[in-house]
Protein backbone atom coordinates (compact mmCIF):
# COMPACT_ATOMS: atom_id res chain seq x y z
CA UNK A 1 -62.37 45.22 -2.54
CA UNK A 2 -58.78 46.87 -2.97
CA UNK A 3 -56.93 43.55 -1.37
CA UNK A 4 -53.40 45.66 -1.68
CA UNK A 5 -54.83 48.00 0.37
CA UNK A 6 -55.98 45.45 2.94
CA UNK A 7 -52.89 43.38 3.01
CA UNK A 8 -50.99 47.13 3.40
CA UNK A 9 -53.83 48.02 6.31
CA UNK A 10 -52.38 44.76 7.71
CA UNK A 11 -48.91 45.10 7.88
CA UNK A 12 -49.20 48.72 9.46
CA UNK A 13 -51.29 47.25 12.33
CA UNK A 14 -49.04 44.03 13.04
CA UNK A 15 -45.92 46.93 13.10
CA UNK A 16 -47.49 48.69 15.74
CA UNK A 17 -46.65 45.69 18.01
CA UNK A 18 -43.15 44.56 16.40
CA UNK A 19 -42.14 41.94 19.64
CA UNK A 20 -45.71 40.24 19.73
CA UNK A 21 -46.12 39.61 15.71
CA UNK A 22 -42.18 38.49 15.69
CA UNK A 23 -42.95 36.17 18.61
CA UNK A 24 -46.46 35.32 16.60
CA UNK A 25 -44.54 34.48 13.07
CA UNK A 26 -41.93 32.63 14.69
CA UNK A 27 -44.40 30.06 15.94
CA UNK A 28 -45.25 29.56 12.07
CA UNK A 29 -41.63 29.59 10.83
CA UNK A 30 -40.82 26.94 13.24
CA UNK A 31 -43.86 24.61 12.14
CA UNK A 32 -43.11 25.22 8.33
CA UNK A 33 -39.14 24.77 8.33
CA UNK A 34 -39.43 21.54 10.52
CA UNK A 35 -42.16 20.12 8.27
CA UNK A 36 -39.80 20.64 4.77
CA UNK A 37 -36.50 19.45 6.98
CA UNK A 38 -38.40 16.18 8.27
CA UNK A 39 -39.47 15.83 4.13
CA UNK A 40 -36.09 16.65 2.62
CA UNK A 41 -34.50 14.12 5.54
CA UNK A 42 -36.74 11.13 5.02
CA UNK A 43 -36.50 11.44 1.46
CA UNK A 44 -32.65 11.44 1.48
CA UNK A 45 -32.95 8.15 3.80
CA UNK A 46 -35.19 6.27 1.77
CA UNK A 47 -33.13 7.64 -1.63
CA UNK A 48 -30.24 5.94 0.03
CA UNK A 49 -32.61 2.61 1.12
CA UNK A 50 -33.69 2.06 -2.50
CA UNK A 51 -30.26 2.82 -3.96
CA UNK A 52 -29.39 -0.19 -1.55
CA UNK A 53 -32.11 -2.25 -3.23
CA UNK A 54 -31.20 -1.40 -6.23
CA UNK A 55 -27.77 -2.53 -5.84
CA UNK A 56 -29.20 -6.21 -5.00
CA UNK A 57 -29.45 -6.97 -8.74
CA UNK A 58 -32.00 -6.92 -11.28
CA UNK A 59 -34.99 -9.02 -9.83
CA UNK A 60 -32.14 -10.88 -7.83
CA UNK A 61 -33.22 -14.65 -6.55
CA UNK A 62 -30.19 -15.69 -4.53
CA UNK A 63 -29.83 -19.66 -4.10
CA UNK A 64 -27.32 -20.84 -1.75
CA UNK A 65 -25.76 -23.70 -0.57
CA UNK A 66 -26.05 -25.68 2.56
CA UNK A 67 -28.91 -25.64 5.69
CA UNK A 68 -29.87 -29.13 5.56
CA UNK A 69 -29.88 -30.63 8.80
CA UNK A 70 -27.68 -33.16 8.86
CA UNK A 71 -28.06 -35.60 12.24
CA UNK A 72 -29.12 -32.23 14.38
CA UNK A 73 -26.25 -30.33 12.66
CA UNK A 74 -27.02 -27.54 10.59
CA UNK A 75 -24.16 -27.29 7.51
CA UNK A 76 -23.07 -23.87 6.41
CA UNK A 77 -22.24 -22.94 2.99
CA UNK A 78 -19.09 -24.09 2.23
CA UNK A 79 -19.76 -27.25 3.54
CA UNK A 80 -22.62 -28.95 1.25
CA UNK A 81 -21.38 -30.25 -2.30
CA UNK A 82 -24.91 -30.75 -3.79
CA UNK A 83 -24.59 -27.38 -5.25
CA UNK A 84 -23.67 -28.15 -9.50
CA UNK A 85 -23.45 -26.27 -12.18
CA UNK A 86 -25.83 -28.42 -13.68
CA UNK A 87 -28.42 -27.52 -11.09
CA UNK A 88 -27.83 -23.88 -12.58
CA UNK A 89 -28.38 -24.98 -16.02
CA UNK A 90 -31.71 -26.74 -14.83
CA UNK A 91 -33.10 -23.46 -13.37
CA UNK A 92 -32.26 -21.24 -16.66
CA UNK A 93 -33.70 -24.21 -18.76
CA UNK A 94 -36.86 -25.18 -16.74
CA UNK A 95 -37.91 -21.67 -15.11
CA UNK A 96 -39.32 -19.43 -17.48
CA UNK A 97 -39.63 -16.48 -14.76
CA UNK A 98 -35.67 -16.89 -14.77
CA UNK A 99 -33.91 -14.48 -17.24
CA UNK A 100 -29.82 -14.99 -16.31
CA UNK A 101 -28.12 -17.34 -14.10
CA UNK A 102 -24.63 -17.16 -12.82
CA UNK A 103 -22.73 -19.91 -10.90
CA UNK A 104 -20.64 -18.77 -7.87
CA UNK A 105 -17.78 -19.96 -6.26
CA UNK A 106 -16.28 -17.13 -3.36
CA UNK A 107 -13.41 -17.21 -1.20
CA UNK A 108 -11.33 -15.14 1.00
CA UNK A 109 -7.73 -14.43 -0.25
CA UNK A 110 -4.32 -12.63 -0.39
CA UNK A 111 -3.27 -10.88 -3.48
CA UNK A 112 -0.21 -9.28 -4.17
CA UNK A 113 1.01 -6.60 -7.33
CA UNK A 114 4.23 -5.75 -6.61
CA UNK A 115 5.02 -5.07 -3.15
CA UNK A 116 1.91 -4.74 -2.29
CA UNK A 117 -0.31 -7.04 -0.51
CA UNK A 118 -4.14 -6.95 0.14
CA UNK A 119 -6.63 -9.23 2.07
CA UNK A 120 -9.90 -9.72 0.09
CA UNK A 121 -12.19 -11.71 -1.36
CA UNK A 122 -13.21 -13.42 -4.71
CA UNK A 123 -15.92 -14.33 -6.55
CA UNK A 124 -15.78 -16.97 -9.35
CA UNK A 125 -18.99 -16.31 -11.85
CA UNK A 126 -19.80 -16.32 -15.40
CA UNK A 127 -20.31 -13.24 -17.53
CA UNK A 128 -24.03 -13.08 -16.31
CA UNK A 129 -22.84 -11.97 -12.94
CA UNK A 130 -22.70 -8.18 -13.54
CA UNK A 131 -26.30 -8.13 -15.61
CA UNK A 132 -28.12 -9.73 -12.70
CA UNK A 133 -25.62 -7.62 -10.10
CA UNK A 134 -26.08 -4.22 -12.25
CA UNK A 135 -22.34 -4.06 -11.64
CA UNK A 136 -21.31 -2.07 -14.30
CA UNK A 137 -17.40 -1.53 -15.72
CA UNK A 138 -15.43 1.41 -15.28
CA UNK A 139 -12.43 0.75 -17.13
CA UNK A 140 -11.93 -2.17 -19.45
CA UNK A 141 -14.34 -5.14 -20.53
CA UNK A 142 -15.68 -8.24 -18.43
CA UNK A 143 -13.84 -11.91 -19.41
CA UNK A 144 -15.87 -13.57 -21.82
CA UNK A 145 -17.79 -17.06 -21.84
CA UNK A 146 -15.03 -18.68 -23.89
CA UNK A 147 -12.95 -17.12 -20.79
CA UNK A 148 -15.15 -19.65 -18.86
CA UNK A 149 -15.06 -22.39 -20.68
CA UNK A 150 -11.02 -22.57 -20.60
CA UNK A 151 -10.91 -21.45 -17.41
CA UNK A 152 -8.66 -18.13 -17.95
CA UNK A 153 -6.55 -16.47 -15.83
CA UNK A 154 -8.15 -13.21 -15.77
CA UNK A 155 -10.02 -10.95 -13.34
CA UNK A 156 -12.19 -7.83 -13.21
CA UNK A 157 -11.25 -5.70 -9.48
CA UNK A 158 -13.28 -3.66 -7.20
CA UNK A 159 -12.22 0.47 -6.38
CA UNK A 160 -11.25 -0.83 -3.45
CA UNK A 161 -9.02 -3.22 -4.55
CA UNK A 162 -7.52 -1.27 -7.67
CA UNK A 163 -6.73 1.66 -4.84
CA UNK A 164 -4.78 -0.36 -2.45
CA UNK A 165 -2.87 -2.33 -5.01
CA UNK A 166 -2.10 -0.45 -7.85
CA UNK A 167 -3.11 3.33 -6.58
CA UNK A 168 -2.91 5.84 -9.34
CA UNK A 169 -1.24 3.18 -11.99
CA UNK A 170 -3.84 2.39 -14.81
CA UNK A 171 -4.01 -1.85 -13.84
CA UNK A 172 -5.43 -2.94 -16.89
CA UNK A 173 -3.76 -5.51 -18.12
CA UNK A 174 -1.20 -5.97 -15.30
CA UNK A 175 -0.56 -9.51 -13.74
CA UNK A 176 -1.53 -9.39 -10.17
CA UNK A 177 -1.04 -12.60 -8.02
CA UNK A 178 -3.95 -14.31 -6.47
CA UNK A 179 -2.84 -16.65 -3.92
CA UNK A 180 -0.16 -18.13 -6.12
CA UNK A 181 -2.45 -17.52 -9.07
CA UNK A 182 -1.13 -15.07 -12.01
CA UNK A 183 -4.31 -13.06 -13.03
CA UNK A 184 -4.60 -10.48 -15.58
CA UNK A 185 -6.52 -7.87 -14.96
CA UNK A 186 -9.22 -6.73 -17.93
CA UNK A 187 -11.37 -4.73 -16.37
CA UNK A 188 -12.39 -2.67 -12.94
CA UNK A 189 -15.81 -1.99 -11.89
CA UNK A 190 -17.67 1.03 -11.21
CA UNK A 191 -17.78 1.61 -7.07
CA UNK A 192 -21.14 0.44 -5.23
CA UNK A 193 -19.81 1.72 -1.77
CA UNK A 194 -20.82 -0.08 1.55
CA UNK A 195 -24.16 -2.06 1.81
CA UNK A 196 -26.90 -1.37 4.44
CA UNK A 197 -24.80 -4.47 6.45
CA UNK A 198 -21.86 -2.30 6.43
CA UNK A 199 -19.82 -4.14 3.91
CA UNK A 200 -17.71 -3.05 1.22
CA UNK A 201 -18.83 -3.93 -1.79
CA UNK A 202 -15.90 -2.68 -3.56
CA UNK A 203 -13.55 -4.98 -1.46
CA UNK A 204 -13.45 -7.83 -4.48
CA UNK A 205 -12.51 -9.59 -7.22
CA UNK A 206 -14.06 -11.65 -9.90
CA UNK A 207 -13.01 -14.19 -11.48
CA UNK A 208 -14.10 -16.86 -14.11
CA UNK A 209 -15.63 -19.65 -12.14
CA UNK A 210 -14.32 -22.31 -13.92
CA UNK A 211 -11.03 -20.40 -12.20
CA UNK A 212 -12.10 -20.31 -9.30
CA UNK A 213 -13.21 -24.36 -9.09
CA UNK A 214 -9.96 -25.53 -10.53
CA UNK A 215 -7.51 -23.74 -9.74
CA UNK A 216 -7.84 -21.81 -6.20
CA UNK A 217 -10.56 -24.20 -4.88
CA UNK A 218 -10.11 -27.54 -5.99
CA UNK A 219 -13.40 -28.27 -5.80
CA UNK A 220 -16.62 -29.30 -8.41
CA UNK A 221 -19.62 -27.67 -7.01
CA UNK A 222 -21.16 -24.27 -5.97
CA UNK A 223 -21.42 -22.10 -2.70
CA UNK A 224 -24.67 -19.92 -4.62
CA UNK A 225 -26.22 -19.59 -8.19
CA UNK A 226 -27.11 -16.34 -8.69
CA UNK A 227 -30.12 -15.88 -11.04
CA UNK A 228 -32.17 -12.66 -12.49
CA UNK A 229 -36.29 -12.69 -12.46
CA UNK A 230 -38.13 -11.71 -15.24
CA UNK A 231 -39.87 -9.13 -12.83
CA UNK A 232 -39.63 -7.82 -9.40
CA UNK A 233 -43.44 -9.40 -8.72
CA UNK A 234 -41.74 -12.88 -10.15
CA UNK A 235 -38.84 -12.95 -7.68
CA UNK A 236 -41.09 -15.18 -5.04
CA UNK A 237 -42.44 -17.54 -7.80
CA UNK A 238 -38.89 -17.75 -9.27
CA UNK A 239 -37.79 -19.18 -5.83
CA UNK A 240 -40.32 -21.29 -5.07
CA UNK A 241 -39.91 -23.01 -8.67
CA UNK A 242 -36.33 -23.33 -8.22
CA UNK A 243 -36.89 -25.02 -4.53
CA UNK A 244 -38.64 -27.23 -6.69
CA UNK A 245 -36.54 -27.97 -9.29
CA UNK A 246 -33.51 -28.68 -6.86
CA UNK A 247 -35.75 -31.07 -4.12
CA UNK A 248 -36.03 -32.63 -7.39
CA UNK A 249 -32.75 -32.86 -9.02
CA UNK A 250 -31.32 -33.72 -5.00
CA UNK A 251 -33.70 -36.21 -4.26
CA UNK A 252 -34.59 -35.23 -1.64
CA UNK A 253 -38.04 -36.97 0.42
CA UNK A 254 -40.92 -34.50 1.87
CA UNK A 255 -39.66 -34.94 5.25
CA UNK A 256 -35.90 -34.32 4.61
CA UNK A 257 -35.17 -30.61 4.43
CA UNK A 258 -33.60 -28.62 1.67
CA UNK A 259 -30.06 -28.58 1.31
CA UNK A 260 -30.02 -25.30 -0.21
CA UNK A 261 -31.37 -21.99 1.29
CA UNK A 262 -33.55 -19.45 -0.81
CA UNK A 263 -32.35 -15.84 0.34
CA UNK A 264 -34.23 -12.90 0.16
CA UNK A 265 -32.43 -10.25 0.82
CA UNK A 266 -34.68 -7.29 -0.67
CA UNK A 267 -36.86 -8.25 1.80
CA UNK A 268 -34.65 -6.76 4.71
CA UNK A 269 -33.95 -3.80 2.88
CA UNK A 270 -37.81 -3.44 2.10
CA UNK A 271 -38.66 -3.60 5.29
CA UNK A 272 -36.15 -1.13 5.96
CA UNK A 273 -37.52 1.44 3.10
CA UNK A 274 -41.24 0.98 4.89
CA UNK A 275 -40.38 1.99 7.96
CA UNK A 276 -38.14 4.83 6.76
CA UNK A 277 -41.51 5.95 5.30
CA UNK A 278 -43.81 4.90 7.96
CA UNK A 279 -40.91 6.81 10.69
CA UNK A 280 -40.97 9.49 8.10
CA UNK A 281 -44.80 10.13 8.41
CA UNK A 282 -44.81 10.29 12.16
CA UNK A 283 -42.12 12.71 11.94
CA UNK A 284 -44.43 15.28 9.68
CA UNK A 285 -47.32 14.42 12.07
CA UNK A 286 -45.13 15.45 14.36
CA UNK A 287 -43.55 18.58 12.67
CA UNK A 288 -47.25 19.40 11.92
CA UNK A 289 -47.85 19.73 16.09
CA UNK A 290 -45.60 23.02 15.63
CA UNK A 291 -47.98 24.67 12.88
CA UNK A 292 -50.90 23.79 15.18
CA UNK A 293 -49.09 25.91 17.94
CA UNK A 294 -48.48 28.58 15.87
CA UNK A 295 -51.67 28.61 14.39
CA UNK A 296 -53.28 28.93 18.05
CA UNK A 297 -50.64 31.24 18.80
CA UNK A 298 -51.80 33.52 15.92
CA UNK A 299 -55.45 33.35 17.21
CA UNK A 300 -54.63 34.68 20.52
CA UNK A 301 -52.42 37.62 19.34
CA UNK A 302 -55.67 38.60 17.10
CA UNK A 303 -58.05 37.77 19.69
CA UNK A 304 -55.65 40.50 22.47
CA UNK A 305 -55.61 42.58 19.54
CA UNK A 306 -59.17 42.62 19.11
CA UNK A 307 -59.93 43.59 22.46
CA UNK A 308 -57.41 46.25 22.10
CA UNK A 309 -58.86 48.11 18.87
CA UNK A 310 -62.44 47.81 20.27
CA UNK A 311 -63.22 51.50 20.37
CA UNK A 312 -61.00 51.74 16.72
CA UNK A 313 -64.19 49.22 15.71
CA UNK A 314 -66.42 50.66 16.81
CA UNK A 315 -65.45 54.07 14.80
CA UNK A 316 -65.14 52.68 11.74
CA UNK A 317 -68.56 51.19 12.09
CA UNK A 318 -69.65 54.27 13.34
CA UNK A 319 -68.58 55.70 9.88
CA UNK A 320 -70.15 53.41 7.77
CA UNK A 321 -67.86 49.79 8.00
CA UNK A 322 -69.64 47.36 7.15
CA UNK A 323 -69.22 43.80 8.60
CA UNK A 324 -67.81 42.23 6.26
CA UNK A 325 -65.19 44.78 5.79
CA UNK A 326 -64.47 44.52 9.35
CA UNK A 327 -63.81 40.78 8.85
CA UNK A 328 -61.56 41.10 6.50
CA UNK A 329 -59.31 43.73 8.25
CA UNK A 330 -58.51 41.55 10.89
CA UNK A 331 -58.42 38.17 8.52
CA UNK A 332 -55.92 39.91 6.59
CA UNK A 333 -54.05 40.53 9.40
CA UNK A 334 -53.79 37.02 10.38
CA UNK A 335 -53.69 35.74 6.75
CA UNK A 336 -50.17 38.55 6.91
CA UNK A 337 -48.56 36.91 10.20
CA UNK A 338 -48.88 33.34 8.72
CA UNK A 339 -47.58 34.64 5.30
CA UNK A 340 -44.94 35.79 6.67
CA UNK A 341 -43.96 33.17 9.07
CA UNK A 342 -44.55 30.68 6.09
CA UNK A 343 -41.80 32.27 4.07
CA UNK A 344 -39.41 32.26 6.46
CA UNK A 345 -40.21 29.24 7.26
CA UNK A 346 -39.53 27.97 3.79
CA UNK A 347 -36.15 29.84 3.71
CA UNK A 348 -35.26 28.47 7.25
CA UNK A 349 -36.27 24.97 5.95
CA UNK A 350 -34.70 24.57 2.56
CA UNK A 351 -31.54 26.04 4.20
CA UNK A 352 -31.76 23.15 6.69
CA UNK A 353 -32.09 20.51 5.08
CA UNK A 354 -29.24 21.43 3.05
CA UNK A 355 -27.22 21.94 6.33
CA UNK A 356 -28.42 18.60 7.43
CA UNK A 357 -27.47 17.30 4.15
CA UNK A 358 -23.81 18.32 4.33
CA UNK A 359 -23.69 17.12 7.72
CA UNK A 360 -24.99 13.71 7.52
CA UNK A 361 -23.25 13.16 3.39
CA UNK A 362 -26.40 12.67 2.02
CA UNK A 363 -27.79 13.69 -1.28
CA UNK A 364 -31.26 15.65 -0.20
CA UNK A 365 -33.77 16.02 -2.39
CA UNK A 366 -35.66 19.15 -1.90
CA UNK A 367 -39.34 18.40 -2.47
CA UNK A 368 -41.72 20.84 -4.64
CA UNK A 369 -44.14 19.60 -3.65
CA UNK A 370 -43.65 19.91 0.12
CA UNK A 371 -42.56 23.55 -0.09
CA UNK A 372 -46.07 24.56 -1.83
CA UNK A 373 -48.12 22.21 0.33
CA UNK A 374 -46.23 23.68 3.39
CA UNK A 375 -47.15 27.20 1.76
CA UNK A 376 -50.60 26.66 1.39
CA UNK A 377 -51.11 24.86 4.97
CA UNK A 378 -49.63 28.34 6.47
CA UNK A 379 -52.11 31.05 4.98
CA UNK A 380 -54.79 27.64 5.59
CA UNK A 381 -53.55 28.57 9.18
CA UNK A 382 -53.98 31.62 9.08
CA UNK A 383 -57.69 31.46 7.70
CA UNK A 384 -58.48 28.65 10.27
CA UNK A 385 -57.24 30.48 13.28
CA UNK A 386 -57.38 34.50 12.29
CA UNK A 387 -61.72 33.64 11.30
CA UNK A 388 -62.89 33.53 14.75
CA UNK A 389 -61.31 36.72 16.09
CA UNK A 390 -62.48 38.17 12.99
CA UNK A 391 -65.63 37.17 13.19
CA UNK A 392 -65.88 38.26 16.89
CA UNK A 393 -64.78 41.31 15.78
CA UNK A 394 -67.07 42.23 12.84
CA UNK A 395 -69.97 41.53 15.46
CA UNK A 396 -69.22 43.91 18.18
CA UNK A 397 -72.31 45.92 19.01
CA UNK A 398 -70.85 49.89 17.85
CA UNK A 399 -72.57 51.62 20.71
CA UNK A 400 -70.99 49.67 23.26
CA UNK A 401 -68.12 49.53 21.22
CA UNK A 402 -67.67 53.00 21.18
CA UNK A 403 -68.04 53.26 25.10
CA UNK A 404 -65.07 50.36 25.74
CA UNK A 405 -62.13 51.75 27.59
C-alpha cells in the first residue's frame, strides 16, 4: 500500500471543500493548543509553588515562642521568656533527626547609612541560619561563630535593603546604623523575592544573636529556634521530639499546654502545590472536552462527505476497489484533518503559553512530553472518529451505490 499516495489522495479530497475542512481542523487546533497551554500554565504555577517550598529551608522545623494559655489569655511571641538558648542546645544534642540549629531573636527597626533611612526588620541568628534557610551570599562572607560569641557588631543585608540604603555603592564594609547601633556590613545575600504570604523576603537584616539579645533587645531568651531535619520525611518526628524535649526542659504537667508552638509551614505551601496539580488536572480534563468536539466534528464532515462521494464509491468498486482500500481512503482523510489540526494546534499552543508566560512573569516550562502525547491523541482522534464513516463507507452495496443521486 503506497501510504504517500493515500495521504496525497487525502489532501486533494479535503481541498475540494476548503471552508468545511478549515472549520473541521480548527475544532482540533483548538483542543490541542488549550491542552499544551493548560500544561505549560500549571507547570509554571507549581514551578513557582515548590520554589516557595524550597525557600522554607532545608528540612525546616520552625519552633517558636509563646501560645500557652495563660489564665484564658493566649501569649504571642514576644511575650513568653521560656524560650533559651539552652533549649536550642538541648534539641541539637538530644535529637538525632536534627542536623543544624539556629537561635533567633527578630525585631522591627530603623536603619540609617548616610542620609538615608529605611524601616525593616532584623534577625539575630548564628551562622547556621543561612544552611537551614538556603540563603545563600551574594557579595561578601557571613559573621562567624567567634562573631557570636563576642557579640560583634556586624550584619549581612537583604537586596532590598542594600537598594534603598546604599543603591549602586558596593556596602561591604560600610558602617550603617541600626537603631543607634554601628553595624558593619560583611556580606549581602542573594534575593529570595516575595513569599506565597506576600512578604518580602529581601526586606532584612541579620545579625549575630548574641547582638541582637544584648544590645538592641535587652533581653536573655528567644522568639524561635530554627533547626534543619535530617530529611524531609523526618521533619514531623523532628517536631514531635523537640515538643518533647522542651515539655521537659519547661516543666511543664500533661494538662498545662505548651508554651512554645511547632510551625509547619511547608504544610500550607504543600497544600498549595496539590491543588495546583489537582486544579491543573481538571483543567486538561477540561481542555480534553475540546478534542472530543473536534473529534465528533471530524466524524460528521466524513460521514456528509461520505454520502456525497457515494456514486465516486461505488465506481471505484465497480473497477475493482477492494474494501479495504476503500477504508483507508476515507481513514486517511480523517487521519489528514486531525494531522493537520494537531500541528497547528501545537504551534498555536507553544506560542501561547509563551504569550501567557510573558504576561503573567512566569518562567514556563514547555513540556515534551505534552506536545507528543497531545500529537499522538490527535491522529488517535482521527482513527477513533474517521473508522466509522470509513467503515460505512467500504460497505456500501456498489449496485445501489452506483444508482445514488
Amino acid at each position: 500500500m503506497n501510504y504517500a499516495a493515500l495521504f496525497q489522495s487525502a489532501l486533494v479530497a479535503l481541498l475540494r471543500n476548503k471552508m468545511r475542512s478549515i472549520l473541521t481542523v480548527l475544532g482540533i487546533t483548538i483542543g490541542i493548543a488549550a491542552v499544551i497551554c493548560v500544561v505549560a500554565i500549571g507547570k509554571a504555577g507549581q514551578a513557582r509553588v515548590e520554589q516557595q517550598l524550597n525557600n522554607l529551608g532545608d528540612n525546616f522545623v520552625w519552633i517558636e515562642a509563646g501560645g500557652r494559655a495563660l489564665n484564658g489569655v493566649r501569649t504571642g511571641t514576644h511575650d513568653t521568656t521560656t524560650l533559651t538558648v539552652a533549649d536550642a542546645m538541648a534539641i541539637k544534642n538530644q535529637i538525632s533527626l536534627i542536623k543544624s540549629v539556629s537561635p533567633n531573636v527578630d525585631d522591627p527597626v530603623q536603619v540609617i547609612y548616610g542620609n538615608q533611612n529605611w524601616h525593616t526588620s532584623y534577625r539575630g541568628v548564628s551562622p547556621e541560619y543561612f544552611e537551614i534557610k538556603r540563603w545563600f551570599i551574594d557579595q561578601g562572607a557571613v559573621f562567624s561563630q567567634d562573631d557570636v560569641d563576642r557579640a560583634a557588631d556586624v550584619c549581612v543585608i537583604g537586596r532590598t535593603v542594600r537598594d534603598q540604603l546604599f543603591g549602586v555603592e558596593d556596602p561591604i564594609g560600610k558602617v550603617m546604623r541600626v537603631t543607634n547601633l554601628p553595624c558593619k556590613v560583611v556580606a549581602t545575600l542573594h534575593p529570595k523575592g516575595q513569599s506565597l504570604s506576600g512578604q518580602d523576603q529581601d526586606d532584612t537584616i541579620i545579625i549575630p544573636y548574641t547582638t541582637a539579645q544584648k544590645k538592641l533587645k535587652g533581653i536573655t531568651w528567644l522568639d524561635d529556634i530554627l533547626c534543619s531535619a535530617v530529611s524531609a520525611d523526618a521533619v514531623k518526628v523532628a517536631g514531635q521530639e523537640a515538643t518533647a524535649v522542651l515539655r521537659d526542659r519547661h516543666h511543664l504537667r500533661p494538662e498545662e499546654e505548651d508554651d512554645f508552638n511547632i510551625r509547619n509551614p511547608e504544610d500550607i505551601i504543600q497544600a498549595q502545590l496539590d491543588a495546583s496539580r489537582t486544579l491543573t488536572i481538571l483543567l486538561i480534563a477540561i481542555a480534553s472536552i475540546s478534542l472530543l468536539v473536534g473529534g465528533i466534528g471530524i466524524m460528521n464532515v466524513m460521514l456528509v462527505s461520505v454520502t456525497e462521494r457515494t456514486r465516486e464509491i461505488g465506481v471505484r468498486v465497480a473497477v475493482g476497489a477492494t474494501e479495504q482500500a476503500i477504508q483507508l481512503q476515507f481513514l486517511g482523510e480523517s487521519i489528514m484533518l486531525s494531522l493537520v489540526g494537531g500541528a497547528a494546534g501545537v504551534l498555536f499552543g507553544v506560542i501561547g503559553s509563551y504569550l501567557v508566560g510573558q504576561t503573567l512573569h512566569w518562567p514556563i516550562q514547555m513540556s515534551l512530553e505534552s506536545v507528543v502525547i497531545a500529537a499522538i491523541f490527535s491522529v488517535a482522534v482521527g482513527v477513533f472518529f474517521g473508522y466509522y464513516p470509513a467503515r460505512k463507507a467500504s460497505l456500501l452495496d456498489p449496485i445501489e451505490a452506483l444508482r445514488y443521486e
